[in-house]
Protein backbone atom coordinates (compact mmCIF):
# COMPACT_ATOMS: atom_id res chain seq x y z
CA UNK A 1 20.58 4.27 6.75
CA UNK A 2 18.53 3.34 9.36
CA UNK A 3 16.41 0.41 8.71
CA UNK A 4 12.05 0.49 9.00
CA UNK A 5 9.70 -1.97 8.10
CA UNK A 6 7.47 -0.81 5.08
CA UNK A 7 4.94 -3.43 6.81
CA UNK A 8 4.86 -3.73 10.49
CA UNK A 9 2.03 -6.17 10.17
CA UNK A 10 -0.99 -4.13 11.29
CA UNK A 11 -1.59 -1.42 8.43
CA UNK A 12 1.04 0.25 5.57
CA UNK A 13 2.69 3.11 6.17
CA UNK A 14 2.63 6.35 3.58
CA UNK A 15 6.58 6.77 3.03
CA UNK A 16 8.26 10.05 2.19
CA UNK A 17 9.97 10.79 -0.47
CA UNK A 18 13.12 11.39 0.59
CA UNK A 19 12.95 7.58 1.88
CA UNK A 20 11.65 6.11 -1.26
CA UNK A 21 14.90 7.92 -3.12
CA UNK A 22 17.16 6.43 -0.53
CA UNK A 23 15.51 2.64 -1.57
CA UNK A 24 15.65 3.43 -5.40
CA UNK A 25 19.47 4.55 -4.83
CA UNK A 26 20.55 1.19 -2.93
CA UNK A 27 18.80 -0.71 -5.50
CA UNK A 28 20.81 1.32 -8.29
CA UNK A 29 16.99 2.45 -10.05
CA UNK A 30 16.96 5.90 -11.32
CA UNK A 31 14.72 8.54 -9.16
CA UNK A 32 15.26 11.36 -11.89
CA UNK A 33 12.31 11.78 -12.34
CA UNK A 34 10.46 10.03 -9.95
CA UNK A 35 8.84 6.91 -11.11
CA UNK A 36 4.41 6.81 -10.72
CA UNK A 37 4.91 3.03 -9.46
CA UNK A 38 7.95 0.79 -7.71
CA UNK A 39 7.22 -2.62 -7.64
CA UNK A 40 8.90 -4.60 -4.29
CA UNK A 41 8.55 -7.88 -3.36
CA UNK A 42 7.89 -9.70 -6.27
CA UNK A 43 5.21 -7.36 -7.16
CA UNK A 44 3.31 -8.28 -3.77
CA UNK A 45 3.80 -4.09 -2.49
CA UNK A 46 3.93 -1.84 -4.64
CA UNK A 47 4.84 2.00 -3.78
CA UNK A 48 2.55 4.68 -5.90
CA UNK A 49 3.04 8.46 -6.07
CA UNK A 50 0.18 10.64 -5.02
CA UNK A 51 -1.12 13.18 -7.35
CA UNK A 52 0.49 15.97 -5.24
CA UNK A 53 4.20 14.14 -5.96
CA UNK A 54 4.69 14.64 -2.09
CA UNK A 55 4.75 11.00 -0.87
CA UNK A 56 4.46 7.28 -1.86
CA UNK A 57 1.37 5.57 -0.93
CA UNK A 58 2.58 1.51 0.19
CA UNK A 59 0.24 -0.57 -1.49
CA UNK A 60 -0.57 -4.45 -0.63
CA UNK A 61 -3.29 -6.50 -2.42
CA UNK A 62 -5.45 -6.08 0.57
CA UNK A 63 -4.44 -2.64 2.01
CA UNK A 64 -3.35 1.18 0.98
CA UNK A 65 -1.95 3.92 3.07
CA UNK A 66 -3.80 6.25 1.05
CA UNK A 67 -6.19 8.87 2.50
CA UNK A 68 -9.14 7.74 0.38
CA UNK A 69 -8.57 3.65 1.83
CA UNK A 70 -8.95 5.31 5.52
CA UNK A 71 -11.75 7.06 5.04
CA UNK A 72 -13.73 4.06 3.01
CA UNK A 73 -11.99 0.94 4.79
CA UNK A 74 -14.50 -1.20 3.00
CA UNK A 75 -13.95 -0.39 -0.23
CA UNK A 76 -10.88 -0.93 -2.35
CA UNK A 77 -8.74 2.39 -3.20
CA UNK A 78 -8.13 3.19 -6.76
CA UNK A 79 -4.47 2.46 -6.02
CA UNK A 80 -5.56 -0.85 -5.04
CA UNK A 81 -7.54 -1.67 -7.96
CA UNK A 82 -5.04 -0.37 -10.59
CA UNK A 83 -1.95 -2.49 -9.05
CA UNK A 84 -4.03 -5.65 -8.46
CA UNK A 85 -6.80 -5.60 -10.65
CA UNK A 86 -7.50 -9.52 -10.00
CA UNK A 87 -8.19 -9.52 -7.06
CA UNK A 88 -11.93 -9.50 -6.24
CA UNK A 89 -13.96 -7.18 -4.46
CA UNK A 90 -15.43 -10.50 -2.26
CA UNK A 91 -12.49 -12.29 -1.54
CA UNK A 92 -11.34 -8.46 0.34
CA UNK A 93 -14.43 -8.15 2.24
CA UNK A 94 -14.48 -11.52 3.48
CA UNK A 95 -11.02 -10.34 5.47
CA UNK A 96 -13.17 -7.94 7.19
CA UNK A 97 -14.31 -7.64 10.46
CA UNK A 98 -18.28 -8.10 10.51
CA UNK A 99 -18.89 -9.39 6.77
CA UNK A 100 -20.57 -13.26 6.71
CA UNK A 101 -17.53 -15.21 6.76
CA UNK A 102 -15.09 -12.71 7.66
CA UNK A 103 -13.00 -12.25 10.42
CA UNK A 104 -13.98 -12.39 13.76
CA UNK A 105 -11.38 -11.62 16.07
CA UNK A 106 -10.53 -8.81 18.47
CA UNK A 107 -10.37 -5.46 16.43
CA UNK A 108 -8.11 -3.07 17.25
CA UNK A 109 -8.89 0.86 17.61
């Protein structure tokens, strides 16, 4: 199997699932029927399957690879706030580029 980080350090990565089998497999977890959430890391990613049951969406506490976390990067995703519902809404946006307090180093395109 060849090996790919979930997490390369800039943004997740929406995983097939195909892949997501092959990790449930290796760690002996049952993908019949494919589970809504896998937990990885000590609960610090999580994966999530999308309504359509065609991929996993890779889920940190402060970013999704979900369509709807693209298109609104300033807003949480609902994936977000289901699997880490304690984190707030302020201590995200302070991460951000252009928010009082928030990061202000190079952004990339």
């Amino acid at each position: 199997m060849i090996e790919r980080a979930l997490l390369d350090g800039t943004s997740p990565k929406t995983q097939r699932i195909d892949a997501v089998k092959s990790l449930l497999a290796w760690k002996t977890v049952s993908s019949d029927p494919l589970p809504q959430e896998v937990s990885l890391d000590g609960g610090r990613l999580m994966l999530v399957l999308s309504n359509k049951k065609d991929c996993y969406y890779v889920v940190t506490a402060r970013a999704c690879s979900c369509p709807g976390a693209i298109y609104n990067p300033r807003k949480r995703c609902k994936h977000s706030r289901k699997c880490f519902p304690q984190i707030a809404e302020a201590d995200i946006k302070a991460t951000l580029p252009g928010w009082p307090g928030g990061y202000n180093g190079p952004v990339e395109a």
